[in-house]
PDB file of N, CA and C in Angstrom:
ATOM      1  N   UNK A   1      40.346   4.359 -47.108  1.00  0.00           N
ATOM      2  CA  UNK A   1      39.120   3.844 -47.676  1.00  0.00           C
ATOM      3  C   UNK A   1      38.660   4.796 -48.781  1.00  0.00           C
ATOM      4  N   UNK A   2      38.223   4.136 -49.986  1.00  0.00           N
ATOM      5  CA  UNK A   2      37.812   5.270 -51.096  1.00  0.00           C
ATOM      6  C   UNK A   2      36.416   4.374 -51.195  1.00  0.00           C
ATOM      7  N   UNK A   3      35.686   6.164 -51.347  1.00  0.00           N
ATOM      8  CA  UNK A   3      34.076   6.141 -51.281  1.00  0.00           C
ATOM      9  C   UNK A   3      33.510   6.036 -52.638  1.00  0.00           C
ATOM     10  N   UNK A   4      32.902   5.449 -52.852  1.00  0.00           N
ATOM     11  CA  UNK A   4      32.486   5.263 -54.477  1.00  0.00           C
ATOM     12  C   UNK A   4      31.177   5.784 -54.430  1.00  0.00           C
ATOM     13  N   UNK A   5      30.785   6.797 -55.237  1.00  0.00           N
ATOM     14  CA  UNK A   5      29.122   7.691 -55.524  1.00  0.00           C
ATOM     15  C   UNK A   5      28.794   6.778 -57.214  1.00  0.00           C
ATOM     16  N   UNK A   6      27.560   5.861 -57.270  1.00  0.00           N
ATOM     17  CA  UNK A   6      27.647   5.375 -58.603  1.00  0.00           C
ATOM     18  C   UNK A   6      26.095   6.464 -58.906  1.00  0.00           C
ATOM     19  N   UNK A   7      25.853   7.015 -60.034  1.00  0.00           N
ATOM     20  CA  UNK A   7      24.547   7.831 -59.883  1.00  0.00           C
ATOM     21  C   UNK A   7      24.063   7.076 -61.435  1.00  0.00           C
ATOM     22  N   UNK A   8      23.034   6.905 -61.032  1.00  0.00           N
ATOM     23  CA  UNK A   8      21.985   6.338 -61.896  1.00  0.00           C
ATOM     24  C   UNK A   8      20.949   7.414 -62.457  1.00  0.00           C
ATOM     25  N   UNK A   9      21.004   7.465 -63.708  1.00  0.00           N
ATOM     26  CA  UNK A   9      19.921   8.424 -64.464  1.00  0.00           C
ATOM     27  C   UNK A   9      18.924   7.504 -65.668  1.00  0.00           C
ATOM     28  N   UNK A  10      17.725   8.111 -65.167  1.00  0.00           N
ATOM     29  CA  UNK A  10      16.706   7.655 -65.755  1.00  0.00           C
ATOM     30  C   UNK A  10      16.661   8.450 -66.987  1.00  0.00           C
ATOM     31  N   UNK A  11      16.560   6.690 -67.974  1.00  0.00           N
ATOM     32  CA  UNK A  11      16.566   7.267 -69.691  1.00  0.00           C
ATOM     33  C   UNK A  11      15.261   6.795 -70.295  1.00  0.00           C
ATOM     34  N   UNK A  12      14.756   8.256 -71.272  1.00  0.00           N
ATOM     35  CA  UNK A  12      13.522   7.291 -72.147  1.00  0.00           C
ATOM     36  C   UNK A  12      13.513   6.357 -72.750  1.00  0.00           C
ATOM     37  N   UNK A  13      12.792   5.707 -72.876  1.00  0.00           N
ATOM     38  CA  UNK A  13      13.363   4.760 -74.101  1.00  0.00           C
ATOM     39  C   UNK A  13      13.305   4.776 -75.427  1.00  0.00           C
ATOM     40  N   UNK A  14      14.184   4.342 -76.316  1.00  0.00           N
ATOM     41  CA  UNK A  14      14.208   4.752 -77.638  1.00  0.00           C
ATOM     42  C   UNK A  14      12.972   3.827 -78.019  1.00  0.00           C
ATOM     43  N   UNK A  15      12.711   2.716 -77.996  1.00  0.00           N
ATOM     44  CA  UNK A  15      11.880   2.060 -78.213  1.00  0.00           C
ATOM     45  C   UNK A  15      10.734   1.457 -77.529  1.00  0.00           C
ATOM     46  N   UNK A  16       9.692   0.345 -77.305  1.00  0.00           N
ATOM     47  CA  UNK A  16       9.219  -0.260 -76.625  1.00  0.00           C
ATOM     48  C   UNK A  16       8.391  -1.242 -77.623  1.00  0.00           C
ATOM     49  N   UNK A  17       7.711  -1.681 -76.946  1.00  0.00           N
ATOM     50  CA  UNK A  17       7.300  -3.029 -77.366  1.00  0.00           C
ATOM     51  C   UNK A  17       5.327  -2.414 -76.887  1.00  0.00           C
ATOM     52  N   UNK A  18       4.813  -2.949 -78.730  1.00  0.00           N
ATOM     53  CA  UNK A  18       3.587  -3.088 -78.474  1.00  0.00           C
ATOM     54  C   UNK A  18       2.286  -4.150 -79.221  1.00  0.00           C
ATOM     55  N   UNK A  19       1.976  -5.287 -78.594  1.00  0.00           N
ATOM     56  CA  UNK A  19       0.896  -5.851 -79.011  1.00  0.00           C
ATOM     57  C   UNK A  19      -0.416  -5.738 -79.557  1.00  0.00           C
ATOM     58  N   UNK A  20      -1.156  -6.313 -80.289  1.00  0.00           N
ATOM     59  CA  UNK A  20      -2.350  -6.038 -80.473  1.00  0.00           C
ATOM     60  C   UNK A  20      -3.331  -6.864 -80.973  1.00  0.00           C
ATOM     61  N   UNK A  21      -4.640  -7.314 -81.119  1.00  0.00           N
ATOM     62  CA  UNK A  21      -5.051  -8.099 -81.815  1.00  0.00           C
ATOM     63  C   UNK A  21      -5.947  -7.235 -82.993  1.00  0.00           C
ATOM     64  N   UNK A  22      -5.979  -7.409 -84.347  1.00  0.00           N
ATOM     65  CA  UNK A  22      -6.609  -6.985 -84.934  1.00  0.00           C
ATOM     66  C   UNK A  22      -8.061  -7.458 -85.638  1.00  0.00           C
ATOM     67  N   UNK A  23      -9.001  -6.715 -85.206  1.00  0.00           N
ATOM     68  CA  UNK A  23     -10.357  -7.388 -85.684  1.00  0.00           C
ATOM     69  C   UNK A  23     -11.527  -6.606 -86.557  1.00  0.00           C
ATOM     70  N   UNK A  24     -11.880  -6.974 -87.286  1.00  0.00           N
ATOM     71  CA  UNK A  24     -12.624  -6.313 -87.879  1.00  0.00           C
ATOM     72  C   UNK A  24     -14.291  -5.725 -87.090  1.00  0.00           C
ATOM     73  N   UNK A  25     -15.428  -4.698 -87.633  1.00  0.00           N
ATOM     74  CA  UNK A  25     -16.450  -4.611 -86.688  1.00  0.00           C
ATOM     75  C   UNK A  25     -17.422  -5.768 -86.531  1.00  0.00           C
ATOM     76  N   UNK A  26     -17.092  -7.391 -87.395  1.00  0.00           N
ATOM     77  CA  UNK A  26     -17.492  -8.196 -87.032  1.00  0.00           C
ATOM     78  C   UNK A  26     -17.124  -8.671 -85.807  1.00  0.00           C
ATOM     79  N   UNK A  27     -15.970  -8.541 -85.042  1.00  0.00           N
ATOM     80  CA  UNK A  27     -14.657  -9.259 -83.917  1.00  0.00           C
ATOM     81  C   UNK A  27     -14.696 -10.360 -84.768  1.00  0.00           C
ATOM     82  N   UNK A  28     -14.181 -10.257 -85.518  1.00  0.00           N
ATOM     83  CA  UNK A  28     -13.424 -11.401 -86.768  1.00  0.00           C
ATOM     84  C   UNK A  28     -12.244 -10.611 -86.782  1.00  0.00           C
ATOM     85  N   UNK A  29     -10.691 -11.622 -86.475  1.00  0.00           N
ATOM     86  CA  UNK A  29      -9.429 -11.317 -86.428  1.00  0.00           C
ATOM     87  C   UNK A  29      -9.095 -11.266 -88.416  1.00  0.00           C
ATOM     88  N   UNK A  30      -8.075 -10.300 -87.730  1.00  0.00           N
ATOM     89  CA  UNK A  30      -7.741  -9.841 -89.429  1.00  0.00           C
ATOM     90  C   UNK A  30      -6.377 -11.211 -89.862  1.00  0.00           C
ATOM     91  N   UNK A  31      -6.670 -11.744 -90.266  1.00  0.00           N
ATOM     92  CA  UNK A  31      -5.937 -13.342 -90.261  1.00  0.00           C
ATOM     93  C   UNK A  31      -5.011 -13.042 -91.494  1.00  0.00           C
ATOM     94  N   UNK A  32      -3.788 -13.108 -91.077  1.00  0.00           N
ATOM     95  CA  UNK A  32      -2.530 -13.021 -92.155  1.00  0.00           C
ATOM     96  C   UNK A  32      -2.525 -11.915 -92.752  1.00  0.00           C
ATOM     97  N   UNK A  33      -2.920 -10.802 -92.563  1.00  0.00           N
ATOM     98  CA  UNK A  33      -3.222  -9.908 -93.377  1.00  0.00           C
ATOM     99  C   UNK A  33      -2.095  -8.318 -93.121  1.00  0.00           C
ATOM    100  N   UNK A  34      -1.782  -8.124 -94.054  1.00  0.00           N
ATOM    101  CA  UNK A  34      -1.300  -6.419 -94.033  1.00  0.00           C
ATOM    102  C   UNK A  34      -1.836  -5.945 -93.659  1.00  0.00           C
ATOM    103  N   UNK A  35      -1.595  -4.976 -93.210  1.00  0.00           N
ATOM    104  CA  UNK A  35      -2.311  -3.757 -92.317  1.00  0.00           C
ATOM    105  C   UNK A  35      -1.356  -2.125 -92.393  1.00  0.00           C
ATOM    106  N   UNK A  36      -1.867  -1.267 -92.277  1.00  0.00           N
ATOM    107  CA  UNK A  36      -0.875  -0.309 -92.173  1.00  0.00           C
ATOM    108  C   UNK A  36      -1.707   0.516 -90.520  1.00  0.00           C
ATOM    109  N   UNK A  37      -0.556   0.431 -89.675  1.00  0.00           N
ATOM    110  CA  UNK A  37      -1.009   0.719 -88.825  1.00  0.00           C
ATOM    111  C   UNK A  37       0.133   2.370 -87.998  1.00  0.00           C
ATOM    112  N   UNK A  38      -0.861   3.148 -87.716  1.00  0.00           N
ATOM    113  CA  UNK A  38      -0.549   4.483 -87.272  1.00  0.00           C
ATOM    114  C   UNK A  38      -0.640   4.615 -85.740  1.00  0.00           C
ATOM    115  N   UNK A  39       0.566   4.965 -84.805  1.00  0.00           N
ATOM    116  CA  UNK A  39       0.517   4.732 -83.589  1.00  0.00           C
ATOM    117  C   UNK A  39       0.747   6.546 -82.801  1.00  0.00           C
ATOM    118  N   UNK A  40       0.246   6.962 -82.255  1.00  0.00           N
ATOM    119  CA  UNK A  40       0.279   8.370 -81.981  1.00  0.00           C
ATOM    120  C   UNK A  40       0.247   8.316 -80.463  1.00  0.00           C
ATOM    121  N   UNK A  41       1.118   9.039 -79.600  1.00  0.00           N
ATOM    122  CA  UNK A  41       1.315   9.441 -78.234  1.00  0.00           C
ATOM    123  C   UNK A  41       0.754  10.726 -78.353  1.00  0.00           C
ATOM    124  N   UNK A  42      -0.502  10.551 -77.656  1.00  0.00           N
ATOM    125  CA  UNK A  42      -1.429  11.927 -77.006  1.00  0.00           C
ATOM    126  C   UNK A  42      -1.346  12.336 -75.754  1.00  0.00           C
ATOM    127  N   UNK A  43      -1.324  13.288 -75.288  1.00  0.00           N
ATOM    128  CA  UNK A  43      -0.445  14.023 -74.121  1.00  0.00           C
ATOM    129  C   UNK A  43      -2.271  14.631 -73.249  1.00  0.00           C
ATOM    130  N   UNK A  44      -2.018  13.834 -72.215  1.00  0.00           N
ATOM    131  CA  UNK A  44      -2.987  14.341 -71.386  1.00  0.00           C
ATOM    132  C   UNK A  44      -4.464  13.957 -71.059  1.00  0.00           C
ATOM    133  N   UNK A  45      -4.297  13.180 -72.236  1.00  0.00           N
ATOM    134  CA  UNK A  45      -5.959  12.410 -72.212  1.00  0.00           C
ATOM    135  C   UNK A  45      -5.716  11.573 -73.816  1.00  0.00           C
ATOM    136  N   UNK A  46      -7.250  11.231 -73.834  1.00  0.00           N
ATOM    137  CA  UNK A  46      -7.545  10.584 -74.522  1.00  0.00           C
ATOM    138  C   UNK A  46      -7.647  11.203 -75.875  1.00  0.00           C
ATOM    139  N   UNK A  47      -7.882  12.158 -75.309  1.00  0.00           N
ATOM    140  CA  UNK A  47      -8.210  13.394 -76.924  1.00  0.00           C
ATOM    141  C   UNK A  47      -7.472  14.779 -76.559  1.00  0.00           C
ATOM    142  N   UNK A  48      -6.196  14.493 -76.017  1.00  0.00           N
ATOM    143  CA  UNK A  48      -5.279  15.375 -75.652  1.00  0.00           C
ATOM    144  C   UNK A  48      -4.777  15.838 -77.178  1.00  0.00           C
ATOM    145  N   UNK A  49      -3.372  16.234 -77.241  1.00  0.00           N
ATOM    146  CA  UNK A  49      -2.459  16.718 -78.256  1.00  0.00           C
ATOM    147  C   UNK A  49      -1.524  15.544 -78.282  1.00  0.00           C
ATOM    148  N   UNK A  50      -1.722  15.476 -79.547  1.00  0.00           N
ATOM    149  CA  UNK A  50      -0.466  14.573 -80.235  1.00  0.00           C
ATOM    150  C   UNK A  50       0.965  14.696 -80.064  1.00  0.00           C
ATOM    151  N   UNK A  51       1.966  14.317 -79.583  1.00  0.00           N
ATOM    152  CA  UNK A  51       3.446  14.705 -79.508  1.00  0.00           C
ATOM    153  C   UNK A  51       3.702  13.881 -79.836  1.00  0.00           C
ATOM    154  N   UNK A  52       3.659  12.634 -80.435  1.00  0.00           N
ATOM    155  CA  UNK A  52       4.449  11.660 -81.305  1.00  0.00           C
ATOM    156  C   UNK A  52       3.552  10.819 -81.937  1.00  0.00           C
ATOM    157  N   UNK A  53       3.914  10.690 -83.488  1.00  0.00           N
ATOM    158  CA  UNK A  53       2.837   9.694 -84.323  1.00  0.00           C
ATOM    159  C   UNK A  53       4.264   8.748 -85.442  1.00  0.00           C
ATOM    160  N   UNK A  54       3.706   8.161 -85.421  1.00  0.00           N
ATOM    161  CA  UNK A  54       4.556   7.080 -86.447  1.00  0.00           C
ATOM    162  C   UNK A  54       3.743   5.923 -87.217  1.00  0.00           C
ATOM    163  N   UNK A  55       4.398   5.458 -88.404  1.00  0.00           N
ATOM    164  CA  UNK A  55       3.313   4.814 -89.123  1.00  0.00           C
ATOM    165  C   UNK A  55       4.249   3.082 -89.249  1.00  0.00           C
ATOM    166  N   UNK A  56       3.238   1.993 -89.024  1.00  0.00           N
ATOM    167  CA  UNK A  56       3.987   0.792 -89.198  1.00  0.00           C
ATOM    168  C   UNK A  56       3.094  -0.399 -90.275  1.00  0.00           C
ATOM    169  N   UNK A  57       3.636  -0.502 -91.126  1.00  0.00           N
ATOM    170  CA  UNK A  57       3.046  -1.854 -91.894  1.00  0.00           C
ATOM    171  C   UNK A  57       3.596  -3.330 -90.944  1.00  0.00           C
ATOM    172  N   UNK A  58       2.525  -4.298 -90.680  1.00  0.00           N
ATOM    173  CA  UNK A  58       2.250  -5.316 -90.251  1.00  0.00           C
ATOM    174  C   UNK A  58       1.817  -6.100 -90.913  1.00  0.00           C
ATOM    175  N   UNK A  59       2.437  -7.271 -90.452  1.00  0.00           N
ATOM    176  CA  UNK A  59       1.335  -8.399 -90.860  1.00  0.00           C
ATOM    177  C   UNK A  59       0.709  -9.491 -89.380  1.00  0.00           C
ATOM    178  N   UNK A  60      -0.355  -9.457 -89.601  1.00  0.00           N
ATOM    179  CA  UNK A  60      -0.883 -10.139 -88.604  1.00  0.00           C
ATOM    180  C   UNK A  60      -1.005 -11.627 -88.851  1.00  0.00           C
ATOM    181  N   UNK A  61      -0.780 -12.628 -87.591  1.00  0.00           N
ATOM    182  CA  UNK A  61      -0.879 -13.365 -87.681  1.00  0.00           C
ATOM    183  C   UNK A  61      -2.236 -14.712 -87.911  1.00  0.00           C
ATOM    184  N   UNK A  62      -2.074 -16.170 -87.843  1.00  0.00           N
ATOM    185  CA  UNK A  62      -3.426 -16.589 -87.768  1.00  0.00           C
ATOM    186  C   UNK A  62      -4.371 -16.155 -86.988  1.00  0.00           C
ATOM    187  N   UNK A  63      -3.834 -15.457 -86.209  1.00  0.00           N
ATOM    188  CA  UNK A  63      -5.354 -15.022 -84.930  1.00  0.00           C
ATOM    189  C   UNK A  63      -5.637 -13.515 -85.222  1.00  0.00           C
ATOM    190  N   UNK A  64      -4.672 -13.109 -86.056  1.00  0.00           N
ATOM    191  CA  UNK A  64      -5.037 -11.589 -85.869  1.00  0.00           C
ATOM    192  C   UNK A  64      -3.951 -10.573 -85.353  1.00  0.00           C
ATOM    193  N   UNK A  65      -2.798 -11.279 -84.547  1.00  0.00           N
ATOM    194  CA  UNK A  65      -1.433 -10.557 -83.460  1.00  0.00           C
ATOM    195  C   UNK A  65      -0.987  -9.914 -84.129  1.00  0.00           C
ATOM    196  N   UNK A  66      -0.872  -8.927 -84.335  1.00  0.00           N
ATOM    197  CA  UNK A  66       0.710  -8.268 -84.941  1.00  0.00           C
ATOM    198  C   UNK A  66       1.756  -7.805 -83.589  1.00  0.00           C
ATOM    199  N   UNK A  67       3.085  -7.289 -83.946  1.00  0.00           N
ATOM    200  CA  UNK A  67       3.449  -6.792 -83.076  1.00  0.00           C
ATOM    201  C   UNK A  67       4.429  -5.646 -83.657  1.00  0.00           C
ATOM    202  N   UNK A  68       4.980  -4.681 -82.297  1.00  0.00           N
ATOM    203  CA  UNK A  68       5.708  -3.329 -83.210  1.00  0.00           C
ATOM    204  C   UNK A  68       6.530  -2.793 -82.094  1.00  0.00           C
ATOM    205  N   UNK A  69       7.542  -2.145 -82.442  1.00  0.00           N
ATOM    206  CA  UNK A  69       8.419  -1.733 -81.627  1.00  0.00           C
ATOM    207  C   UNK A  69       8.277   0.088 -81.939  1.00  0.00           C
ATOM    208  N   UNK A  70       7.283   0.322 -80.838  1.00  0.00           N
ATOM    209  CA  UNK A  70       7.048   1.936 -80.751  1.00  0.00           C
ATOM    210  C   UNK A  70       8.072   2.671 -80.778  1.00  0.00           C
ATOM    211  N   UNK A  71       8.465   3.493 -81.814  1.00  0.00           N
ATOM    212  CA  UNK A  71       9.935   4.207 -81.977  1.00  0.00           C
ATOM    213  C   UNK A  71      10.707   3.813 -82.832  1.00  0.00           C
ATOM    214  N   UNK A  72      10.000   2.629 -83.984  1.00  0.00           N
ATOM    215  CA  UNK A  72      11.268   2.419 -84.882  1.00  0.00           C
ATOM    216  C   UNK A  72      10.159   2.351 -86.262  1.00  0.00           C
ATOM    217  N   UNK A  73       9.026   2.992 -85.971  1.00  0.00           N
ATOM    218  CA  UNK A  73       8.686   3.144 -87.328  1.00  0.00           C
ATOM    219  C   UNK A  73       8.567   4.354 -88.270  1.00  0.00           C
ATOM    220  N   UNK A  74       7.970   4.712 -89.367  1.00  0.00           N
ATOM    221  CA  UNK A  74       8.158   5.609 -89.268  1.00  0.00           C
ATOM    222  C   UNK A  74       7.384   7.071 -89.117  1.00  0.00           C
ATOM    223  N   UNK A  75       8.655   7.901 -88.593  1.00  0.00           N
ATOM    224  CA  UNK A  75       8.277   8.948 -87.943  1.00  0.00           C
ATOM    225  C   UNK A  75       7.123   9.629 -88.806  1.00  0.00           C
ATOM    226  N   UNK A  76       5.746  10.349 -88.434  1.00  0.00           N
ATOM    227  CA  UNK A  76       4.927  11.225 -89.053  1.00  0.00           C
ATOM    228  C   UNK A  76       5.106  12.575 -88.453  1.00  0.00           C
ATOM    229  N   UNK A  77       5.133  12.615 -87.335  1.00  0.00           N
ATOM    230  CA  UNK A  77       5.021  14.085 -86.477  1.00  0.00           C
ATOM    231  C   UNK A  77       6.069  13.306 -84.591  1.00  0.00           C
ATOM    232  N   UNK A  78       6.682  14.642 -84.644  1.00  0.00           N
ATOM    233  CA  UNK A  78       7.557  14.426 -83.754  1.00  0.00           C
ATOM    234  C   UNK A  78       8.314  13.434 -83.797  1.00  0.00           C
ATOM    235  N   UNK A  79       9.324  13.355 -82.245  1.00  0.00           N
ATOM    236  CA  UNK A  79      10.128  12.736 -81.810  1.00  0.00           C
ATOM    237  C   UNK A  79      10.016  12.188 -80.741  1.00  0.00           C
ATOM    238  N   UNK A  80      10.232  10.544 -80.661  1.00  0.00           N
ATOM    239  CA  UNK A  80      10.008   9.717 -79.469  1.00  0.00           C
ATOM    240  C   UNK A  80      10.732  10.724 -77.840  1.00  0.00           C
ATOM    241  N   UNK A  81      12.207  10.683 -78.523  1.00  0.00           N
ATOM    242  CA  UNK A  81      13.109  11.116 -77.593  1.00  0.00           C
ATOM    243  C   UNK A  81      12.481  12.576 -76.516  1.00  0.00           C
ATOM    244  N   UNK A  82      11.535  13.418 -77.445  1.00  0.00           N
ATOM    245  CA  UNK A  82      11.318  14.477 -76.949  1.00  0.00           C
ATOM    246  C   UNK A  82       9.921  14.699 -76.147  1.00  0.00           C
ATOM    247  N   UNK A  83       9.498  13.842 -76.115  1.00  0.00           N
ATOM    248  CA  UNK A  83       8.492  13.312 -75.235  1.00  0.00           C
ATOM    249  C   UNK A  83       8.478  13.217 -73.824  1.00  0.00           C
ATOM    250  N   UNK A  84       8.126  13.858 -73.130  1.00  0.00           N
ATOM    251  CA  UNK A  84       8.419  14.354 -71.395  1.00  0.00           C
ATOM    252  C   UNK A  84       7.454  13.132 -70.294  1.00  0.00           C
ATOM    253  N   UNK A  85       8.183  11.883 -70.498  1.00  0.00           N
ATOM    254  CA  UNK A  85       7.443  11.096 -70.040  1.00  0.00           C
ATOM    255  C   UNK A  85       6.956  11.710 -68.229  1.00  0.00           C
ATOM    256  N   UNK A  86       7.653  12.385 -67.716  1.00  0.00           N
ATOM    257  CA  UNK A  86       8.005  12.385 -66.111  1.00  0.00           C
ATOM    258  C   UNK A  86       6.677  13.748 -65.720  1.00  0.00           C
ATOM    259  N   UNK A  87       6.103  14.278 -67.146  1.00  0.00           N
ATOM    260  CA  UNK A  87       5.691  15.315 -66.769  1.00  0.00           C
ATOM    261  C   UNK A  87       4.353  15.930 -67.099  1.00  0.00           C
ATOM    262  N   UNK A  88       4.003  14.272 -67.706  1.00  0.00           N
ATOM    263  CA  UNK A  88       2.121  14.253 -68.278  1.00  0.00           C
ATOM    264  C   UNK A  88       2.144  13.344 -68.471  1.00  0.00           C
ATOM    265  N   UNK A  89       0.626  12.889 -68.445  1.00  0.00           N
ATOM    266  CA  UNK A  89       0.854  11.151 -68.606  1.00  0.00           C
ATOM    267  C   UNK A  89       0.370  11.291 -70.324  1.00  0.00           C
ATOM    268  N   UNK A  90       0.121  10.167 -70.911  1.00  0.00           N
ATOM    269  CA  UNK A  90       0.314  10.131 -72.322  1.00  0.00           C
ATOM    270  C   UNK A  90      -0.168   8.663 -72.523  1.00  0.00           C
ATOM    271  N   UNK A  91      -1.122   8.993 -73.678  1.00  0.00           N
ATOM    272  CA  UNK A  91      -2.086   7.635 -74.217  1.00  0.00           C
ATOM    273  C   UNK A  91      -1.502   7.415 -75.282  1.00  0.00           C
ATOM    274  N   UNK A  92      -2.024   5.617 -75.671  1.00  0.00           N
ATOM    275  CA  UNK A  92      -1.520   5.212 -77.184  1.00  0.00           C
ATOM    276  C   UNK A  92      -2.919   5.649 -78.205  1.00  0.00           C
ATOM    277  N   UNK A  93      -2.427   6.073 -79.172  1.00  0.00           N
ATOM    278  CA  UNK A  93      -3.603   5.747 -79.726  1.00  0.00           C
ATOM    279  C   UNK A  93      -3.445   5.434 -81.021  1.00  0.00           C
ATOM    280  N   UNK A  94      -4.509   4.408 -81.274  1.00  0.00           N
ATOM    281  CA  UNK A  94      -3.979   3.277 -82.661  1.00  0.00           C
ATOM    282  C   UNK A  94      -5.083   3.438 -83.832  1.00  0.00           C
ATOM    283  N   UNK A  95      -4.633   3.464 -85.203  1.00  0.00           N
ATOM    284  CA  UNK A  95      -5.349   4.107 -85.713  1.00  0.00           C
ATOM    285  C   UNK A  95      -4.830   2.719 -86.758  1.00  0.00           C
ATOM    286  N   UNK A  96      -5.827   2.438 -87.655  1.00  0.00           N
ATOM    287  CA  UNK A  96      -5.574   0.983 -88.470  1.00  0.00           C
ATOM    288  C   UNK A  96      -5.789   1.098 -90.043  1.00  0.00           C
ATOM    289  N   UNK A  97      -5.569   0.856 -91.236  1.00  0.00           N
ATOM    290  CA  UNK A  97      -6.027   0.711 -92.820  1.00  0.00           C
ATOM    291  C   UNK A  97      -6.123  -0.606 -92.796  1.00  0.00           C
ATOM    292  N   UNK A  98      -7.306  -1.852 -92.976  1.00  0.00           N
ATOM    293  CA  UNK A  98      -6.979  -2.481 -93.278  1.00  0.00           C
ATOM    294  C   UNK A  98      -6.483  -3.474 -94.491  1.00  0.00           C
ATOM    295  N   UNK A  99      -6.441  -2.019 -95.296  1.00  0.00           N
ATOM    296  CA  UNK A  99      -6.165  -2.532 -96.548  1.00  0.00           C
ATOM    297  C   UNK A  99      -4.432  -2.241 -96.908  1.00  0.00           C
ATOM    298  N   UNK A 100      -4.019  -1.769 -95.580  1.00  0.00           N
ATOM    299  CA  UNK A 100      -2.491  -2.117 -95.546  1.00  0.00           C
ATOM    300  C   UNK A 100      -2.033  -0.364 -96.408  1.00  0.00           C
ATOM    301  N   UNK A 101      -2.832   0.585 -96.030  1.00  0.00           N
ATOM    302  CA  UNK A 101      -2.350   1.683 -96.868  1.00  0.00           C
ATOM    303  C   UNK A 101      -2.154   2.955 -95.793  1.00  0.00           C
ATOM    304  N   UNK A 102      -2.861   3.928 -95.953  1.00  0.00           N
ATOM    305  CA  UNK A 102      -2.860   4.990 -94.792  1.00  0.00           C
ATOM    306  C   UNK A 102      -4.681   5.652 -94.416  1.00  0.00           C
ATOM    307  N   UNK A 103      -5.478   5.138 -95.082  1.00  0.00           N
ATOM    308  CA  UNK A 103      -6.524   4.981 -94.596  1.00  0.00           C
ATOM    309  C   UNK A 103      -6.750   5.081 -93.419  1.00  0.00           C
ATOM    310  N   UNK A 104      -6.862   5.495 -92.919  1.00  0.00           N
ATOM    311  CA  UNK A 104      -6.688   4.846 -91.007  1.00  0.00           C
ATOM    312  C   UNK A 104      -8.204   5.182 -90.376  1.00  0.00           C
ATOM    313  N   UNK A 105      -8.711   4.143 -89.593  1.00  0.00           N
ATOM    314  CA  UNK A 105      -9.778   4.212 -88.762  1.00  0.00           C
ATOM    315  C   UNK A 105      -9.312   3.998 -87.851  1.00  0.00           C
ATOM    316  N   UNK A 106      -9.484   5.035 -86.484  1.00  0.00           N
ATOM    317  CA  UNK A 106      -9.150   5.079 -85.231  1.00  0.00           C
ATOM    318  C   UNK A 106      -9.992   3.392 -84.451  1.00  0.00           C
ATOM    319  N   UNK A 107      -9.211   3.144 -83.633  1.00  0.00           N
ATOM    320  CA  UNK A 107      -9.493   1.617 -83.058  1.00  0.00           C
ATOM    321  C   UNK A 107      -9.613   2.276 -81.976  1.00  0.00           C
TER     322      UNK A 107
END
């Protein structure tokens, strides 16, 4: 009889998937519109330290949706990969231009 050991290792992910609706301080959706949007992993809280930021142009849809694949835009500070998911927890935090530039007002 041969014993088979299969070992499974947990990987970060290069990417992920993130939704959003965009609205202005009326809650009027930003309808068809560009956007340049800045996505930053803060380590520890809400107003922790930054260990990963990346910047994504969008366009939102009739309601306002955009969507983005965290890890494939581009890089500002750090690396997705180096990010210690197992060993702090870690917030999104979304920062918006809505004039589609780098302007950014924290959301």
């Amino acid at each position: 009889m041969i014993l088979s050991t299969i070992s499974l290792f947990a990987q970060a992910p290069a990417q992920f998937n993130y939704q959003a609706v965009a609205r202005d301080a009326s809650d009027q959706p930003y309808e068809n519109t560009n956007l340049g949007i800045r996505i930053s992993l803060v380590k520890g809280g809400s107003s922790g330290i930054v260990s990963y930021s990346e910047r994504h142009l969008v366009t939102t849809s009739q309601l306002g949706v955009f969507n983005i694949h965290i890890g494939a835009g581009t890089a500002l500070f750090g690396e997705l990969t180096e990010v210690d998911w197992g060993n702090d927890s870690y917030y999104i935090k979304v920062d918006m231009d809505p004039q589609g530039g780098t302007d950014y007002i924290y959301m």
